[in-house]
N, C-alpha and C. Protein backbone atom coordinates (compact mmCIF):
# COMPACT_ATOMS: atom_id res chain seq x y z
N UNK A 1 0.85 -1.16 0.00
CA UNK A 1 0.00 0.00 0.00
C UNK A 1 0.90 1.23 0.00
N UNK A 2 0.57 2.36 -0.76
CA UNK A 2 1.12 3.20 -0.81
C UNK A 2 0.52 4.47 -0.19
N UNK A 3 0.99 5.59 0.89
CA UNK A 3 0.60 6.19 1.37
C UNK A 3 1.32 7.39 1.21
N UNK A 4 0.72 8.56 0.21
CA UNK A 4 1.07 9.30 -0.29
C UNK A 4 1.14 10.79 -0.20
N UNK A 5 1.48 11.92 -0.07
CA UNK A 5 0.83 13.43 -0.22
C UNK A 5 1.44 13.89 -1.28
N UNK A 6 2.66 13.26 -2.28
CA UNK A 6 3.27 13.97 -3.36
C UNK A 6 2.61 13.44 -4.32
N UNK A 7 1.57 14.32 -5.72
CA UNK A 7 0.62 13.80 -6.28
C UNK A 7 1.15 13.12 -7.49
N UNK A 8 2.72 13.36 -7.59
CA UNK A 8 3.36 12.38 -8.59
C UNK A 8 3.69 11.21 -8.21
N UNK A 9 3.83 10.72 -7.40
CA UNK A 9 4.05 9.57 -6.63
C UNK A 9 2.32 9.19 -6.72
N UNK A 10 1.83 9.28 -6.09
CA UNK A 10 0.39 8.87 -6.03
C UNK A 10 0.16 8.78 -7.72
N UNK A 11 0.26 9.46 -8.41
CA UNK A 11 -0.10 8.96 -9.79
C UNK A 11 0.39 8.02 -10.57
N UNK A 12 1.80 8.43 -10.15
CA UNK A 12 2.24 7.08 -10.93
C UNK A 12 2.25 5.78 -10.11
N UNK A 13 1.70 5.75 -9.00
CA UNK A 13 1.13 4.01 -8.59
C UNK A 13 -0.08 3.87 -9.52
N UNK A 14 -1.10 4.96 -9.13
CA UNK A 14 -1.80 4.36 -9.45
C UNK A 14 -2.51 4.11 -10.78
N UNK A 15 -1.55 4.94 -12.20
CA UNK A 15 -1.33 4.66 -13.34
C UNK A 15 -0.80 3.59 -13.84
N UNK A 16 0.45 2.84 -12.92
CA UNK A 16 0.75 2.00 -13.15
C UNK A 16 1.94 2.47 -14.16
N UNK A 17 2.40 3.55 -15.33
CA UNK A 17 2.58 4.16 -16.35
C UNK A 17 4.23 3.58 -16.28
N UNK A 18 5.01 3.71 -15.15
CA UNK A 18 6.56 3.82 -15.11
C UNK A 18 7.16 2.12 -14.58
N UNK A 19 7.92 1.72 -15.38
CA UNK A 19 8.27 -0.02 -14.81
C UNK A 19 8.77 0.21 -13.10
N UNK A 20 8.90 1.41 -12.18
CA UNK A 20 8.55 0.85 -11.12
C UNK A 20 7.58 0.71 -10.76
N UNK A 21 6.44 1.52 -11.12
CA UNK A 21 4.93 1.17 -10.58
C UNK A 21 4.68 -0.05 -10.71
N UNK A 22 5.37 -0.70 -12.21
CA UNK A 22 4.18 -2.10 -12.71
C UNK A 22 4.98 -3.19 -11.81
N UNK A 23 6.11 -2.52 -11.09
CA UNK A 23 6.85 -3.74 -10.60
C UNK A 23 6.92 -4.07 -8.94
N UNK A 24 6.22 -2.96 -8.79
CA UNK A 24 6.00 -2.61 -7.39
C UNK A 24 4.88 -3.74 -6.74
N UNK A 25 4.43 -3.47 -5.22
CA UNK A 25 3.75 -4.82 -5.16
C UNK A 25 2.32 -3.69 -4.43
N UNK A 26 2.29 -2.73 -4.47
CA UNK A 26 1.15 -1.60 -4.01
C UNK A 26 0.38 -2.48 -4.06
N UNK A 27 -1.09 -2.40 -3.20
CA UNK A 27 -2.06 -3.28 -2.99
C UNK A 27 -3.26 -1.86 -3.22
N UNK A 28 -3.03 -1.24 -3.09
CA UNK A 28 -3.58 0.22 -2.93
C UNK A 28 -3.19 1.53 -3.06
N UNK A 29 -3.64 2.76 -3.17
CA UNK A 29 -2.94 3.91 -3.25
C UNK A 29 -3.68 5.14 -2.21
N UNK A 30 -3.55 5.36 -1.40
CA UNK A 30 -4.65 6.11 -1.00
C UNK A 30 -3.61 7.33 -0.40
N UNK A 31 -4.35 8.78 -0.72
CA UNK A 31 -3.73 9.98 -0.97
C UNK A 31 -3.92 10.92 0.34
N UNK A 32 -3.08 11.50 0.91
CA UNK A 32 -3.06 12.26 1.95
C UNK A 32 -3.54 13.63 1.67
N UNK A 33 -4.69 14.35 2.11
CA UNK A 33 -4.86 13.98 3.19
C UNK A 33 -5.88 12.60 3.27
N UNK A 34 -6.09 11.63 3.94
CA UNK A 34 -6.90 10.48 3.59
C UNK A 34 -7.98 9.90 4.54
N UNK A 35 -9.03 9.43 4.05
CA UNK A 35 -10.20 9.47 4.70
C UNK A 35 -9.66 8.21 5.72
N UNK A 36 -9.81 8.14 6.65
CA UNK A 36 -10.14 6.93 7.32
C UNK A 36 -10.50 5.52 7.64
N UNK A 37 -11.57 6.04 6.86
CA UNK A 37 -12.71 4.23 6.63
C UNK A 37 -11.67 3.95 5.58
N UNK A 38 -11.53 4.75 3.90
CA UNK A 38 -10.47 4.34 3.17
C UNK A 38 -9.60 3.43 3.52
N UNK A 39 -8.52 4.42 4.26
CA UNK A 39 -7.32 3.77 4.51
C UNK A 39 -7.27 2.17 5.16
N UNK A 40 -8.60 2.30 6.06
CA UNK A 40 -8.85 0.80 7.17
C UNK A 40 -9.09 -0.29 6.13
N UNK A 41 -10.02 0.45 5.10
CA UNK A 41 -10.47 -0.53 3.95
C UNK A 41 -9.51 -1.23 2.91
N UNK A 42 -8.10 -0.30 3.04
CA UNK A 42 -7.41 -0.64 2.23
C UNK A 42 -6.37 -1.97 2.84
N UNK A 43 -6.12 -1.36 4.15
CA UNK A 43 -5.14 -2.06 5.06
C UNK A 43 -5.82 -4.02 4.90
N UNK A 44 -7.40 -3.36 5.19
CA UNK A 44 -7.61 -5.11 5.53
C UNK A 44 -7.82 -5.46 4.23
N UNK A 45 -8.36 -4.89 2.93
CA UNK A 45 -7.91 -5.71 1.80
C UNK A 45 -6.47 -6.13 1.30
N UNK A 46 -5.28 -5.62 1.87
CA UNK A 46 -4.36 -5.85 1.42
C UNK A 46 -3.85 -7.34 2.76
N UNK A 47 -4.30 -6.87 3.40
CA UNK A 47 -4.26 -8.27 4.20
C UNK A 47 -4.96 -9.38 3.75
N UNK A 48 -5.97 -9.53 3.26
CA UNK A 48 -6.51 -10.80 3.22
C UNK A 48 -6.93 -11.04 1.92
N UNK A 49 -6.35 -10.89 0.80
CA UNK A 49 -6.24 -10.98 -0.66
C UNK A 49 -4.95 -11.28 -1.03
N UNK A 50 -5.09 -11.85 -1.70
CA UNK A 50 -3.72 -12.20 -2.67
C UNK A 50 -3.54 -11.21 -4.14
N UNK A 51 -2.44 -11.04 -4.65
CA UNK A 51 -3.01 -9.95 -5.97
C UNK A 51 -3.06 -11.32 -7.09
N UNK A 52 -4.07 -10.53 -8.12
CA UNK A 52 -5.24 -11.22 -8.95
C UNK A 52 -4.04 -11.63 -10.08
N UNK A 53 -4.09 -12.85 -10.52
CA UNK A 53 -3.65 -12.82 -11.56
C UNK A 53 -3.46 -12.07 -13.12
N UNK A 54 -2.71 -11.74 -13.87
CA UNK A 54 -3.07 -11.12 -15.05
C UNK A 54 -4.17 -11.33 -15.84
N UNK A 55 -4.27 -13.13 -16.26
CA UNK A 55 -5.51 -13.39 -16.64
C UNK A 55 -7.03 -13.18 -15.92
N UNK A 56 -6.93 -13.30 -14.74
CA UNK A 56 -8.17 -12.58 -13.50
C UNK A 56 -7.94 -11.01 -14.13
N UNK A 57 -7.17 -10.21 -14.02
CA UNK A 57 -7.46 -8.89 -14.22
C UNK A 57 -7.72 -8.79 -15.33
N UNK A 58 -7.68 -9.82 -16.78
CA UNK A 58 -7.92 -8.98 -17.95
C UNK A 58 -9.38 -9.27 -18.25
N UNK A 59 -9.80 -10.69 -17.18
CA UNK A 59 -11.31 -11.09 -17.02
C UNK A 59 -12.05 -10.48 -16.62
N UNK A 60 -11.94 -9.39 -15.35
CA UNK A 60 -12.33 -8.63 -14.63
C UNK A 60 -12.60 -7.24 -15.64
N UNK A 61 -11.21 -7.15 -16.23
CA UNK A 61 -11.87 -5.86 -17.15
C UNK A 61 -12.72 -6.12 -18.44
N UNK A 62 -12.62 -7.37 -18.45
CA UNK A 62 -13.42 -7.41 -19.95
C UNK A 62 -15.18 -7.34 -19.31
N UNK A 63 -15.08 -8.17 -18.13
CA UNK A 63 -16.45 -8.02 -17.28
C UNK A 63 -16.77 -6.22 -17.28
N UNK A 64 -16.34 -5.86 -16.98
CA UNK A 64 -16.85 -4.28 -16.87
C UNK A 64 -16.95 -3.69 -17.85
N UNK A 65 -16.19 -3.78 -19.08
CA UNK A 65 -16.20 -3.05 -20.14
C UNK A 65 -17.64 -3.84 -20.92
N UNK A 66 -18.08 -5.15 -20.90
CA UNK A 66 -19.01 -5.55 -20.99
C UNK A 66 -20.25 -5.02 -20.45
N UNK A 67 -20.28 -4.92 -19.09
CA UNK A 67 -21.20 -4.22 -18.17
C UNK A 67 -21.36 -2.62 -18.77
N UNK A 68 -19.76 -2.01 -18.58
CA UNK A 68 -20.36 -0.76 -19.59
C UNK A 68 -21.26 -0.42 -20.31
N UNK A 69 -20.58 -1.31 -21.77
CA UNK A 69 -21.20 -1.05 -23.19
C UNK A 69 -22.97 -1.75 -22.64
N UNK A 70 -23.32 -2.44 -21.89
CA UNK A 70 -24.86 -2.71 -21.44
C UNK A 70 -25.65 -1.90 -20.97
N UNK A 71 -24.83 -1.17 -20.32
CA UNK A 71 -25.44 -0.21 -19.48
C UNK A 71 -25.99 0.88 -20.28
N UNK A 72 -25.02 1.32 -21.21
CA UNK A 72 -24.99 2.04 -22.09
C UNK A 72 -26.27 2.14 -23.31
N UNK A 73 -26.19 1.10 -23.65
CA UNK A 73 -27.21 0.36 -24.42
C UNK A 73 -28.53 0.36 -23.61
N UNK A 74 -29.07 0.34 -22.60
CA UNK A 74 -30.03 -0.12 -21.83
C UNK A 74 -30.51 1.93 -21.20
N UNK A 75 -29.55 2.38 -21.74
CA UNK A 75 -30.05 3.86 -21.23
C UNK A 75 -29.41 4.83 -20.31
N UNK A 76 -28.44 4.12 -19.46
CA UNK A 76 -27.77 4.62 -18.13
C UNK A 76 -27.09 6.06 -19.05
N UNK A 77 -26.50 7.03 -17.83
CA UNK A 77 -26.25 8.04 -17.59
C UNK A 77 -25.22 8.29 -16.82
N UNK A 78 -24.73 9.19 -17.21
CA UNK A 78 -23.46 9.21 -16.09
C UNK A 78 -22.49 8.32 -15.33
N UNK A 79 -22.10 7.26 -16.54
CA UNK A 79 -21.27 6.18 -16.41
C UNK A 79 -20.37 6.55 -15.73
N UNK A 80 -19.13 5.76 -14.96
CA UNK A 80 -18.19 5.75 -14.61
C UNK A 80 -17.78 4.68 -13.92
N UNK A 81 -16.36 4.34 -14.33
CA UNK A 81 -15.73 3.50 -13.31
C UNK A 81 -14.11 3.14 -12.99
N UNK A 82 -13.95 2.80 -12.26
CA UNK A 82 -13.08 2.33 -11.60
C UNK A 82 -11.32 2.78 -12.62
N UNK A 83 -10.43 3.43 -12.03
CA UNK A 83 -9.13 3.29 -12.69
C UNK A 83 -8.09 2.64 -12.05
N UNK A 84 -8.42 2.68 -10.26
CA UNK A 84 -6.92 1.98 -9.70
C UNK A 84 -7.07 0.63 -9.09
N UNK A 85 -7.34 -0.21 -10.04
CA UNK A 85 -7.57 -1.36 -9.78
C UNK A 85 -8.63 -2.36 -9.14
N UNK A 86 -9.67 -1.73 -8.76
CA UNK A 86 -10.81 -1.89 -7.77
C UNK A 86 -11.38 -1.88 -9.24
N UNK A 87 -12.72 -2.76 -9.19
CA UNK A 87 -13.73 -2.94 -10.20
C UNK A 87 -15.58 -2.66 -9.44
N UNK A 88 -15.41 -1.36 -10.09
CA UNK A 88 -16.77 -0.83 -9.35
C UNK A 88 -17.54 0.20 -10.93
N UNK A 89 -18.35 0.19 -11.23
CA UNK A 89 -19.31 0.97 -12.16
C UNK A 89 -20.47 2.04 -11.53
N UNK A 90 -20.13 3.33 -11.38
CA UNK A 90 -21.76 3.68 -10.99
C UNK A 90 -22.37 4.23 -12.38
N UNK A 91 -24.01 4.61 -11.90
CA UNK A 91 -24.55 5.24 -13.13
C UNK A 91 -25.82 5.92 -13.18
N UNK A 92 -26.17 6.74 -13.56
CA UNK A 92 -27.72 6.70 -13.25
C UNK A 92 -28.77 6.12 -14.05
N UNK A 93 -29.80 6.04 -13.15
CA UNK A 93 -30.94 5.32 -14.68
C UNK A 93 -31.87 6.05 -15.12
N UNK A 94 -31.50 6.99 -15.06
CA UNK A 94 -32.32 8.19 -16.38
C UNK A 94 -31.49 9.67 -15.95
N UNK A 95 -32.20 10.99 -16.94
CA UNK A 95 -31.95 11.93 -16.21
C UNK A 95 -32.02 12.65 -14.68
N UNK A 96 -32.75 12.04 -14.36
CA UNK A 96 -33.71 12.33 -12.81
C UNK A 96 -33.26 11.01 -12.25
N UNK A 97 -32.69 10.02 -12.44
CA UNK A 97 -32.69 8.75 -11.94
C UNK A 97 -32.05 8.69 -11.12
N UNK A 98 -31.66 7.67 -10.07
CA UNK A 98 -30.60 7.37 -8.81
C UNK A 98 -29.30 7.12 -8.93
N UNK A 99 -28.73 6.97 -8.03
CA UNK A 99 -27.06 6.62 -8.49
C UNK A 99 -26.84 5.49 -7.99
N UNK A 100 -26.66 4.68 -8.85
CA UNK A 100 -26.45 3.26 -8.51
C UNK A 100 -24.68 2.84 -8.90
N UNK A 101 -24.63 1.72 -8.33
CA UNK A 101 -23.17 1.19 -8.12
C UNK A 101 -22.81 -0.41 -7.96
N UNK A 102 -21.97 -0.82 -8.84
CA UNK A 102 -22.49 -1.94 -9.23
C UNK A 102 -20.64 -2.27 -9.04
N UNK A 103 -20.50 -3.19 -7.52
CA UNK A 103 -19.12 -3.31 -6.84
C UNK A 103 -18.39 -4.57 -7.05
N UNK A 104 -17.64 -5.09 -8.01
CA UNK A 104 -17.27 -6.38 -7.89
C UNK A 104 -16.17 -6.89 -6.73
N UNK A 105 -16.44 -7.60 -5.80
CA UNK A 105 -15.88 -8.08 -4.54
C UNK A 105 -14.82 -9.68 -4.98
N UNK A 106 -13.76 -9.24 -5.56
CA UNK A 106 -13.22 -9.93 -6.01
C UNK A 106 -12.92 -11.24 -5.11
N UNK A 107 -12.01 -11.21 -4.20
CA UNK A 107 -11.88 -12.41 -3.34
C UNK A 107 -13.56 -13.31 -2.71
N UNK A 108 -14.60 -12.60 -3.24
CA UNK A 108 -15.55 -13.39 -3.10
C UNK A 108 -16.34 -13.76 -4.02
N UNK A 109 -15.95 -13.20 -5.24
CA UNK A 109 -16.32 -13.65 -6.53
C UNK A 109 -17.87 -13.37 -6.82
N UNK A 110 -18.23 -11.93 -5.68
CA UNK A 110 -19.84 -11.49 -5.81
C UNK A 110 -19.45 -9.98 -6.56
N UNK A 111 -20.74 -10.02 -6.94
CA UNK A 111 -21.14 -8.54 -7.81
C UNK A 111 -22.12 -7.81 -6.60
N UNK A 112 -21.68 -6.87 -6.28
CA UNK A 112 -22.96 -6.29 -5.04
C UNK A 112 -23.47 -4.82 -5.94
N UNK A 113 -24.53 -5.13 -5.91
CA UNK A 113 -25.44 -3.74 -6.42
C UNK A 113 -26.31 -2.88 -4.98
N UNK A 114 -25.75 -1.37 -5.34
CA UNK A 114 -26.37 -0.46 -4.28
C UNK A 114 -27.31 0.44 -4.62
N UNK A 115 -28.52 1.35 -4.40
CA UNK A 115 -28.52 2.69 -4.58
C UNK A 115 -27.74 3.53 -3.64
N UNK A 116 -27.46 4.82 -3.37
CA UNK A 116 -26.99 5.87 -3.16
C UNK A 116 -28.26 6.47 -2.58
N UNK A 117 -28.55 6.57 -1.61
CA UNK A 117 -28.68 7.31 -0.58
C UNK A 117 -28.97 8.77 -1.49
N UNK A 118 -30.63 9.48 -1.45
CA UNK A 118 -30.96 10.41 -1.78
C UNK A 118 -29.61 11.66 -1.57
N UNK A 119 -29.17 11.85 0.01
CA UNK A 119 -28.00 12.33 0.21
C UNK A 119 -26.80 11.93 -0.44
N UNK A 120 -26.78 11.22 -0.89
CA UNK A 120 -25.29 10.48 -1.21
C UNK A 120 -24.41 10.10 -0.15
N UNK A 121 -24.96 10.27 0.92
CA UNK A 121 -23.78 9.46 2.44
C UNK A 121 -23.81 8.41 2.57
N UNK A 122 -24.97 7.16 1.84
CA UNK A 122 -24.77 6.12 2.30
C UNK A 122 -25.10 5.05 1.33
N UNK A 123 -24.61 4.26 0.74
CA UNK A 123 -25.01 3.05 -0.62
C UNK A 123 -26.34 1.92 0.30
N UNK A 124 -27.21 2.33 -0.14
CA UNK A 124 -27.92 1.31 0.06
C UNK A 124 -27.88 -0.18 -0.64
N UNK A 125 -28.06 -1.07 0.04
CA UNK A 125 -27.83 -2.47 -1.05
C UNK A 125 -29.05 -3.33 -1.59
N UNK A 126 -29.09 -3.18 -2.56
CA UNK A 126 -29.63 -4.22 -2.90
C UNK A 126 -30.19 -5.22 -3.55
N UNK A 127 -28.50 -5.94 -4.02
CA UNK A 127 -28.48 -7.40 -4.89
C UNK A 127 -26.99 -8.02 -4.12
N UNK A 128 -26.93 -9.16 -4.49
CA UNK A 128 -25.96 -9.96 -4.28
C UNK A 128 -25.69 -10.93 -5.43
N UNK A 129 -24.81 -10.70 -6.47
CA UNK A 129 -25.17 -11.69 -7.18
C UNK A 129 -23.60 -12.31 -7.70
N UNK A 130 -23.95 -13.50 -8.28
CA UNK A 130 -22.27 -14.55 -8.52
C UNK A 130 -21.58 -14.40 -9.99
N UNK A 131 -22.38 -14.10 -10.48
CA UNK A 131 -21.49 -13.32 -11.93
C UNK A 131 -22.08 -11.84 -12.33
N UNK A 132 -21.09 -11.89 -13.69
CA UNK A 132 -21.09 -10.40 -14.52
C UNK A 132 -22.63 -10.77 -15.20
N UNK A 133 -22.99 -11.63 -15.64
CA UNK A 133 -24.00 -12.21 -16.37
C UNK A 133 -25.42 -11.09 -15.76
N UNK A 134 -25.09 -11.75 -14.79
CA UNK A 134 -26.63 -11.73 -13.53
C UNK A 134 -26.70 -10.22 -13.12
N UNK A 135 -25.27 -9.72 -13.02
CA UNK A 135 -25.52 -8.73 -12.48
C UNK A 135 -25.51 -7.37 -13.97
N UNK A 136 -24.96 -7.51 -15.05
CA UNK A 136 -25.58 -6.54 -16.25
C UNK A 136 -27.41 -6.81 -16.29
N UNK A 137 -27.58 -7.87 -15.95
CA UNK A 137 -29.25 -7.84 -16.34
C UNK A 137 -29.91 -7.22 -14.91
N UNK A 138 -29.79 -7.84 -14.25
CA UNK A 138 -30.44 -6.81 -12.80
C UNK A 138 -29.86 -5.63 -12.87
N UNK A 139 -28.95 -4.88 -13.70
CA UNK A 139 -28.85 -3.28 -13.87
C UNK A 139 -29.87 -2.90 -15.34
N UNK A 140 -29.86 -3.96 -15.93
CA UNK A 140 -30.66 -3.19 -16.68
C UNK A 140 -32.18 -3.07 -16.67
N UNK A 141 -32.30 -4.27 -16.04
CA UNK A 141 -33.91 -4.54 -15.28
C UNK A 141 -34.15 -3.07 -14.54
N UNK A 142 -32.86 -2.71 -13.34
CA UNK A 142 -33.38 -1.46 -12.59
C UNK A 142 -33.43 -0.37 -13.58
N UNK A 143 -32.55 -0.16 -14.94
CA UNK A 143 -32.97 1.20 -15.55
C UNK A 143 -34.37 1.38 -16.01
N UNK A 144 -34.99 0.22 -16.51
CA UNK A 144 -36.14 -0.14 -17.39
C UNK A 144 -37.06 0.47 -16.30
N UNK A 145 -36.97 -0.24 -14.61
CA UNK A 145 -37.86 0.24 -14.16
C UNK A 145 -37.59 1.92 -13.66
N UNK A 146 -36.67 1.92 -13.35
CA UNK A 146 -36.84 3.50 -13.19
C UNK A 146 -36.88 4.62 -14.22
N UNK A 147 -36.34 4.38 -15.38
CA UNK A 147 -37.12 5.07 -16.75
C UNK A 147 -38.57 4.79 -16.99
N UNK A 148 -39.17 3.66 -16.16
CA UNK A 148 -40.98 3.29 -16.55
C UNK A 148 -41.41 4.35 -15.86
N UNK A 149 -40.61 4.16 -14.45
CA UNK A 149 -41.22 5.04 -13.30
C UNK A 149 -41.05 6.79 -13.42
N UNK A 150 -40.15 7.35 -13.98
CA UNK A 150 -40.48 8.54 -14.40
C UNK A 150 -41.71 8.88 -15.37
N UNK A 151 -42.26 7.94 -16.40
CA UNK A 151 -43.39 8.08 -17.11
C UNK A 151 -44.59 8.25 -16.67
């Protein structure tokens, strides 16, 4: 884990861009000044994970870039996801729609789907599911219904 306040250092972990980054064994990057829960979150994932194989990571991204282009297709808004290694998508499901977040929990091999909290302080949950499969269709199931539900 890398614990940082110089923002070139912090970038290039978490770009990966320079052969020490790619050779380095960072489990995480988290930037000073730094939230708390973060940092705790990072400490115990780097404890109790192993890092993912190449072929796991190029599976993992093809899963999301899949999930993307679905999402995409199905209507979502305000895509985004994940650059430092964590595999997470949020999005909304219409203009007016919620912010949803769609978290892949790698060492458990679940997809967890949330809303976002009208405030945005808190991800509400709710899916649990065992592949990319299951979980692009229960995102697109929720856009369908919340684009019905603005009508």
């Amino acid at each position: 884990m890398l614990l940082s306040g110089r923002p070139s250092s912090r970038d290039e972990a978490m770009l990966r861009e320079s052969e020490r980054a790619r050779s380095s064994a960072v489990s995480a990057v988290v930037a000073k000044p730094f939230d708390i829960d973060r940092l705790i979150a990072a400490v115990k994932n780097a404890m109790c994970t192993t890092a993912p194989s190449e072929a796991s990571r190029q599976s993992a991204a093809a899963d999301t870039d899949r999930l993307m282009q679905r999402l995409r297709g199905a209507g979502a808004l305000d895509l985004q996801t994940s650059n430092a290694g964590r595999e997470w998508v949020t999005f909304r499901a219409g203009p007016d729609g919620d912010l949803f977040k769609v978290y892949r929990w790698r060492s458990a091999g679940t997809y967890f789907i949330g809303r976002y909290a009208p405030s945005g302080e808190r991800l509400l949950p709710l899916g649990e599911l065992a592949d990319a499969d299951a979980a692009i269709v229960y995102c697109e199931r929720l856009i369908e219904y919340e684009r019905g539900a603005d009508r």
